[in-house]
Protein backbone atom coordinates (compact mmCIF):
# COMPACT_ATOMS: atom_id res chain seq x y z
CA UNK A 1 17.52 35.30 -0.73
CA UNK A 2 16.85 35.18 3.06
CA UNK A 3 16.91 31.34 4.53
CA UNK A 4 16.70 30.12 7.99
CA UNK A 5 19.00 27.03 9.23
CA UNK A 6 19.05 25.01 12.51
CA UNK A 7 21.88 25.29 14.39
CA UNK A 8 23.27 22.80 17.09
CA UNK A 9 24.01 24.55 20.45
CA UNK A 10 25.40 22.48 23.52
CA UNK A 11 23.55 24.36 26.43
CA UNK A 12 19.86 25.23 24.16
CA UNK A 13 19.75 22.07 21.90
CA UNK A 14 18.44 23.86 17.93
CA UNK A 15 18.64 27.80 17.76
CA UNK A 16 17.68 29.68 14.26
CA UNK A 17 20.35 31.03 12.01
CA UNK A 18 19.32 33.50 9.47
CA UNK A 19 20.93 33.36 6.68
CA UNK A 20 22.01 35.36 3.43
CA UNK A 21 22.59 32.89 0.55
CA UNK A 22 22.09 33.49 -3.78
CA UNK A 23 19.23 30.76 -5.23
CA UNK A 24 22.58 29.44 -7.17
CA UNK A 25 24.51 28.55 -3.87
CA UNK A 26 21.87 27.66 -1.35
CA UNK A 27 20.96 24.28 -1.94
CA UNK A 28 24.76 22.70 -2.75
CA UNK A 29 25.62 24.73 0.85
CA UNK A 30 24.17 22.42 2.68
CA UNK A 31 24.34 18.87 0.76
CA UNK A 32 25.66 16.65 2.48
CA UNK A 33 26.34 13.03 1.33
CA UNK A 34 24.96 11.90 4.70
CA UNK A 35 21.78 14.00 4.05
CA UNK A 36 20.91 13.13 0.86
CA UNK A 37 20.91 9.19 -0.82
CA UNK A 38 20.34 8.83 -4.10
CA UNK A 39 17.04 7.41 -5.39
CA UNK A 40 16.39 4.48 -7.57
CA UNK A 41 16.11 6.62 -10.61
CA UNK A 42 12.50 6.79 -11.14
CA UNK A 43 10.52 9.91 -11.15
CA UNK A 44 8.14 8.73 -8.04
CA UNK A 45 7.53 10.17 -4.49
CA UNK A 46 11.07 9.12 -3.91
CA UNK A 47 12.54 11.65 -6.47
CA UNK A 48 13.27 14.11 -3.61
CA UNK A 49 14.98 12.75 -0.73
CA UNK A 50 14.28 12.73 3.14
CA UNK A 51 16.41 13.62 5.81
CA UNK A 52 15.00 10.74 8.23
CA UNK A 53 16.25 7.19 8.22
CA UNK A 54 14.03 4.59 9.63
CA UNK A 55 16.67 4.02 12.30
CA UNK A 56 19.07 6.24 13.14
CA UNK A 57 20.78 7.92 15.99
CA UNK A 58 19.24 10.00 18.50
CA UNK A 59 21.68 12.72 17.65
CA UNK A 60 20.77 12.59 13.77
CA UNK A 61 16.74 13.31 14.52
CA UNK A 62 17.27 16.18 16.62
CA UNK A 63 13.60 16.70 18.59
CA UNK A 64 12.30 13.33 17.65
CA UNK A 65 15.18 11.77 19.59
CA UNK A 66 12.98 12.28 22.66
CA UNK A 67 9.75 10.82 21.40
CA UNK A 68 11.17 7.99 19.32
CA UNK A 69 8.21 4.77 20.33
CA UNK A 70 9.28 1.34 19.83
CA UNK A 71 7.46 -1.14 17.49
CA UNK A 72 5.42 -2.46 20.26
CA UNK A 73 4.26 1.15 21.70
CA UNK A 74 3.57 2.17 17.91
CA UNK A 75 1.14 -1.49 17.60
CA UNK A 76 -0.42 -0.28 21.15
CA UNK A 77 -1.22 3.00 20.30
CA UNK A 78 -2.86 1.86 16.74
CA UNK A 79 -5.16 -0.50 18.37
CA UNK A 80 -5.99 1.58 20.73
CA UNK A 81 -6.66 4.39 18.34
CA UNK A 82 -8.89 1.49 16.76
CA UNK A 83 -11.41 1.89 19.42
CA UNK A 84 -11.85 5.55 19.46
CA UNK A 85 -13.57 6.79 16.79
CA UNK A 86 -12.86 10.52 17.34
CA UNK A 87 -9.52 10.15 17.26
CA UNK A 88 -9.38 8.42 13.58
CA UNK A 89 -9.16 10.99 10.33
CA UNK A 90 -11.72 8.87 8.36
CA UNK A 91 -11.87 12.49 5.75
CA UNK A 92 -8.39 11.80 5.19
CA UNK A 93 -8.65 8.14 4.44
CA UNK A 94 -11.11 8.73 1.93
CA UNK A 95 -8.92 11.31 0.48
CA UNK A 96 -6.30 8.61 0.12
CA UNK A 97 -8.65 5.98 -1.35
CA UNK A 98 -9.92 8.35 -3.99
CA UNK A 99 -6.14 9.24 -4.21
CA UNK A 100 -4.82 5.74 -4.84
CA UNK A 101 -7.06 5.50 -7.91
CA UNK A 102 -6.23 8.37 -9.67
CA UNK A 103 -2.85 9.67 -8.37
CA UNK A 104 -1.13 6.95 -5.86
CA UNK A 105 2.24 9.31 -6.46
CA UNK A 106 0.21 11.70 -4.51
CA UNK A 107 -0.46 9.27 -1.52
CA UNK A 108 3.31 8.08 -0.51
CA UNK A 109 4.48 11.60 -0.95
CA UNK A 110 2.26 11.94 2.61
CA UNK A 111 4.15 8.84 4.13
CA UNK A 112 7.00 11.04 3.47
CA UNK A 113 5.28 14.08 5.21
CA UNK A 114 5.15 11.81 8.20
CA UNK A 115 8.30 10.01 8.49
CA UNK A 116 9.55 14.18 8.85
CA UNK A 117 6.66 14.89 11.58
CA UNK A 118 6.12 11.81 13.06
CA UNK A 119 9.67 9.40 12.38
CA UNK A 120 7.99 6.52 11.41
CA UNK A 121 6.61 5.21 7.63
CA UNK A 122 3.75 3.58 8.57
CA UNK A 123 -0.03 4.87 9.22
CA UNK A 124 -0.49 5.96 12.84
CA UNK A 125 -4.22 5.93 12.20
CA UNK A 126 -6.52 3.44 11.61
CA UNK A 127 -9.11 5.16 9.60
CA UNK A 128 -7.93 3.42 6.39
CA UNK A 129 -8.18 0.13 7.79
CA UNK A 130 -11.75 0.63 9.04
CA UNK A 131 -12.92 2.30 5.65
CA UNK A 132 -12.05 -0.48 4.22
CA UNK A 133 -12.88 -2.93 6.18
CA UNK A 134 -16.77 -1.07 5.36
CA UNK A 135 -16.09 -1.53 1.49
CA UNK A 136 -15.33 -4.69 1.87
CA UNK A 137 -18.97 -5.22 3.40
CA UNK A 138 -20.44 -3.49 0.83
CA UNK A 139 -18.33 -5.06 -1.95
CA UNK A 140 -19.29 -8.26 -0.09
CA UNK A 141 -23.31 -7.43 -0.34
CA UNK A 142 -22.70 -7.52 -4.07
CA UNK A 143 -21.86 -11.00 -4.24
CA UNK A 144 -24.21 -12.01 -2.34
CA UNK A 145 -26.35 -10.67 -4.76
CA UNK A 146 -24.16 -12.06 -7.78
CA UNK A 147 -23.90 -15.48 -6.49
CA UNK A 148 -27.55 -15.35 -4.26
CA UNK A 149 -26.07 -16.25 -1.31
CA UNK A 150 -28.28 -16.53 1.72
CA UNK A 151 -27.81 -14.09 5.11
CA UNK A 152 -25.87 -17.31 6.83
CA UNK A 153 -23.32 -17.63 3.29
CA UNK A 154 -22.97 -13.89 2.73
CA UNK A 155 -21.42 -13.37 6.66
CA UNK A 156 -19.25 -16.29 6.07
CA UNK A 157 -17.95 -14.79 2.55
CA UNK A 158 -17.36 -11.27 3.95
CA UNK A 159 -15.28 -12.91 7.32
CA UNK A 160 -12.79 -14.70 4.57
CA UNK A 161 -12.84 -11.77 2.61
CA UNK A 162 -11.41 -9.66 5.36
CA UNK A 163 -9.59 -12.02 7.43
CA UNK A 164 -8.49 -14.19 4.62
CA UNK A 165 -8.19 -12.01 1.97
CA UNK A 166 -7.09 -8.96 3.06
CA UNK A 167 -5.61 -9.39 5.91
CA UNK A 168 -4.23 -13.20 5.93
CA UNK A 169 -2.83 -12.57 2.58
CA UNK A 170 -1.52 -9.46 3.30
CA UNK A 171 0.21 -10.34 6.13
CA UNK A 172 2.51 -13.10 4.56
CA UNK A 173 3.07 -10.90 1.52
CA UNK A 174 4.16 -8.03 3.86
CA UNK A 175 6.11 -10.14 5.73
CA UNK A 176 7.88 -11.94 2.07
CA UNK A 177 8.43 -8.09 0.98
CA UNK A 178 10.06 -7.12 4.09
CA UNK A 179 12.55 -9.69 4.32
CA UNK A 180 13.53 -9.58 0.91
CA UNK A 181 14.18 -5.26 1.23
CA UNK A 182 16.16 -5.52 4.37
CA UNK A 183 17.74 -8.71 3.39
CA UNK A 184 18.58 -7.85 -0.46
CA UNK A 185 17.40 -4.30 -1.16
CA UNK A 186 19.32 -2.33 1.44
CA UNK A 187 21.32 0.40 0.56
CA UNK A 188 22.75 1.02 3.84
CA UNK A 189 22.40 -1.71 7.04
CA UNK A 190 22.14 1.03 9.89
CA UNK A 191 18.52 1.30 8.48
CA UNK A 192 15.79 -1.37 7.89
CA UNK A 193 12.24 -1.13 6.49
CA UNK A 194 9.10 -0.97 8.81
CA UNK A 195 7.15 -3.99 8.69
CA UNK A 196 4.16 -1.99 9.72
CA UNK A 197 4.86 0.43 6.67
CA UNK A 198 4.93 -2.95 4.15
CA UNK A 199 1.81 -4.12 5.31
CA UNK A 200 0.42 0.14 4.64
CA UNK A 201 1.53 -0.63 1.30
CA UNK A 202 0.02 -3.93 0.92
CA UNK A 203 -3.48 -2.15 2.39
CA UNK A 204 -3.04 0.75 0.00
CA UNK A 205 -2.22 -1.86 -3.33
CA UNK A 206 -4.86 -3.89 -2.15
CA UNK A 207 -7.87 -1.14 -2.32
CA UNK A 208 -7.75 -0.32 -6.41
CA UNK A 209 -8.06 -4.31 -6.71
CA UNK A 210 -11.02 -4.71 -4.66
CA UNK A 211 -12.72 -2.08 -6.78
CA UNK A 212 -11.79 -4.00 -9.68
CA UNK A 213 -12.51 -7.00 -8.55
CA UNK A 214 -15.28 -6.92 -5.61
CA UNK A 215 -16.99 -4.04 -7.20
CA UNK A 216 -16.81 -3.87 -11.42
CA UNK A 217 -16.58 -7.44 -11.76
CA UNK A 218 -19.92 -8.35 -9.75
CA UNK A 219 -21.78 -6.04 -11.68
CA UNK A 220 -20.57 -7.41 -15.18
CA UNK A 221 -20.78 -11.13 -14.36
CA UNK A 222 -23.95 -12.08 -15.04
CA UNK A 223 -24.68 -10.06 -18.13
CA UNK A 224 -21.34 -10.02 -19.85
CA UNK A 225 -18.67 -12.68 -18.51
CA UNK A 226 -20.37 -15.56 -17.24
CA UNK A 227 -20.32 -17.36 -20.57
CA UNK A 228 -18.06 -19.63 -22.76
CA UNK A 229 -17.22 -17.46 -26.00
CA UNK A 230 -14.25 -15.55 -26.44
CA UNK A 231 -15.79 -12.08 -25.65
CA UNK A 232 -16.79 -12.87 -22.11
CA UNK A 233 -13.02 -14.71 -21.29
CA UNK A 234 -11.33 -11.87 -22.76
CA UNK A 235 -13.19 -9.25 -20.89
CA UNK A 236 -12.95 -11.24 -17.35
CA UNK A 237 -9.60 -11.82 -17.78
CA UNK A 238 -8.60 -8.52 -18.48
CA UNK A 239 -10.30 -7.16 -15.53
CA UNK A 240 -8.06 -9.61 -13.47
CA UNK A 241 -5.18 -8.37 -14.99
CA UNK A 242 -5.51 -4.73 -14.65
CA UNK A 243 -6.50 -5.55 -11.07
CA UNK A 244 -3.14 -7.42 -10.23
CA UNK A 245 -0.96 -5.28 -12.47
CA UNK A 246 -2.29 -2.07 -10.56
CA UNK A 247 -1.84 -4.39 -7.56
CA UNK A 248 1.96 -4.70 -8.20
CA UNK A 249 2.54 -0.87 -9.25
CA UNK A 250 1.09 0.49 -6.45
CA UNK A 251 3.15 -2.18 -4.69
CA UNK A 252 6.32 -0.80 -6.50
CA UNK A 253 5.50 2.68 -5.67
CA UNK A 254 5.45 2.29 -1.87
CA UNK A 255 8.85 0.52 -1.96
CA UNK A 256 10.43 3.28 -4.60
CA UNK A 257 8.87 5.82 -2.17
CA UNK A 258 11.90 5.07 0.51
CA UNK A 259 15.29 6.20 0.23
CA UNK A 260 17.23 3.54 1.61
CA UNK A 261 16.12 0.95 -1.00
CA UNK A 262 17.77 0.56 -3.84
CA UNK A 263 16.77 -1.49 -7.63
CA UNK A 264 13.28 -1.24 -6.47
CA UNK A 265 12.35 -1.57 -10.34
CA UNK A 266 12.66 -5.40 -8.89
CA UNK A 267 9.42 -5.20 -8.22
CA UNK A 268 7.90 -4.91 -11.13
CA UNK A 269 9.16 -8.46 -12.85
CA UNK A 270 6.04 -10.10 -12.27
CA UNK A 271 4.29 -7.94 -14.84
CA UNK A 272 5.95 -9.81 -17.51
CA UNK A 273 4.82 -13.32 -15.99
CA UNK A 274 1.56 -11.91 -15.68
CA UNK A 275 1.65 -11.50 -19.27
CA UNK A 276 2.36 -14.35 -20.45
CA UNK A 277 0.20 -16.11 -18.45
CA UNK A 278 -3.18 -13.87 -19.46
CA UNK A 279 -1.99 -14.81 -22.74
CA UNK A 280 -2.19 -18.37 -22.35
CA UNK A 281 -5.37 -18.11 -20.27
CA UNK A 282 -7.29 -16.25 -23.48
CA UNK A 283 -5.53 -18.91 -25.79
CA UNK A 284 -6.55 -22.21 -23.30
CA UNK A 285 -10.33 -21.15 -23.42
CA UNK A 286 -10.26 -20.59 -19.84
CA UNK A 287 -12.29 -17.90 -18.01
CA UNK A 288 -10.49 -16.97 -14.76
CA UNK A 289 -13.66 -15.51 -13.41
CA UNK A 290 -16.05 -18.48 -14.00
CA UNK A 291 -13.50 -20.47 -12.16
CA UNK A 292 -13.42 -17.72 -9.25
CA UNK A 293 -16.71 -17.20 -8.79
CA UNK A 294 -17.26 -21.05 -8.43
CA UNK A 295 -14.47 -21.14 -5.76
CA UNK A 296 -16.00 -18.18 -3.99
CA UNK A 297 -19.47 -20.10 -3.73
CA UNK A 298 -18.16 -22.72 -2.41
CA UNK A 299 -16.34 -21.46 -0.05
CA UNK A 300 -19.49 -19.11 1.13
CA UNK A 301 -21.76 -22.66 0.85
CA UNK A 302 -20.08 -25.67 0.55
CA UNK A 303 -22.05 -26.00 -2.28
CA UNK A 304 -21.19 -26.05 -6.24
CA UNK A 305 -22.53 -22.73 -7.85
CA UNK A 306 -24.41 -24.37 -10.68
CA UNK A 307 -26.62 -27.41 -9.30
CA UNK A 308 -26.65 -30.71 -11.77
């Protein structure tokens, strides 16, 4: 079987080698222990391994040694990306949404594609952010029609939804989640974790619980959950669990998804919490999503949702 290799030349930089090599011998010929880490054991995006370290030496990345942007010219070029509409894949952010709630394996296997392109984890493009940024406005419109909130309230619930939310939140999870994998989860310390790539992940977790939540749950309040018997709690309070549970798996996959972690199974222990405190919630008599959607309309109004 015919192959072609990279080889290093002093005065040319990478010239192709053609090479003759037997299926059977090929791929142990060139393992390396430097080229290859071992994952974290689950079968995820992560089960196949990437050449490219977050950080490494310019000799190590070959071509990309030349191009390599620091964190600050990545954050310029994003935001300036954010204001050009033409040059934002919004086709290929849908693809990922759609992705993320059917297949989210599917959808860090392309952060991989681009760490070997691009050398970096996190998105380059803004299209996701924008897209759902819009489905947040739209998820928004239906609780203003859940909780008949006036034009005034329903502009002040969709500006804490995004900036509150989504972003606020996500930001000081992102930054918790990044500290604790380059402080803790680290299997080697000549690499570190992209801030920028935990808040993608937070983003990506974040858009399967705003369907959940900001979407199915709106449409089921009125006629199935806002009441007092066990049917409705149990049904409300499920919803909220599926939504963080898929919140923290997603979560677990974009951290699995890189090679220099290690025990990223870590990040699933809050699933068993989560548990146990559903349980209690159904056993207490206490409907999560009454107690939400009251908090929500007051925070839109200043006013109590049910008038005395």
């Amino acid at each position: 079987m015919s192959t072609t290799s990279f080889v290093k030349d002093k005065n040319f930089g990478y010239s192709k080698v053609n090479n003759i090599q037997s299926p059977s011998t090929s791929a142990g010929a060139f393992r390396t222990s430097r080229d290859y880490w071992n994952t974290s054991g689950y079968s995820t995006p992560a089960s196949f391994t990437s050449r490219f370290s977050t950080n490494t030496a310019g000799e190590e990345v070959g071509c990309f040694s030349s191009v390599r942007m620091t964190a600050t010219a990545k954050l310029g070029r994003y935001l300036r990306r954010l204001l050009h509409a033409r040059q934002m894949d919004f086709e290929f952010a849908a693809w990922q949404m759609l992705y993320l709630m059917i297949n989210p394996q599917k959808v860090y296997r392309n952060f991989m594609y681009r760490k070997k392109t691009k050398d970096q984890w996190a998105r380059d493009d803004p299209a996701f952010l924008v897209l759902l940024a819009f489905s947040l406005f739209w998820s928004s419109v239906l609780f203003a029609f859940a909780l008949g909130l006036s034009i005034s309230a329903f502009v002040t619930f969709f500006l804490w939804a995004v900036f509150i939310d989504c972003i606020g939140v996500g930001l000081v999870i992102a930054t918790i989640l990044w500290y604790i994998s380059n402080r803790y989860l680290r299997r080697v310390k000549d690499q570190d974790v992209e801030w920028g790539y935990c808040f993608d992940v937070h983003l990506n977790a974040f858009f399967p619980l705003l369907i959940c939540l900001h979407v199915i749950l709106p449409l089921l309040f009125y006629g199935l959950i806002d009441y007092q018997n066990f049917a409705a709690r149990a049904l409300g309070n499920s919803i909220w669990c599926i939504a963080v549970i898929y919140y923290i798996y997603i979560t677990f996959l974009g951290y699995t998804a890189l090679p220099i972690l290690k025990n990223t199974h870590f990040f699933l222990y809050p699933i068993t919490f989560l548990f146990i405190f559903f349980v209690a919630t159904i056993s207490a008599g206490w409907n999560i999503t009454q107690t939400f959607m009251d908090f929500y309309h007051y925070r839109a109004t200043n006013l109590p949702r049910r008038q005395p």
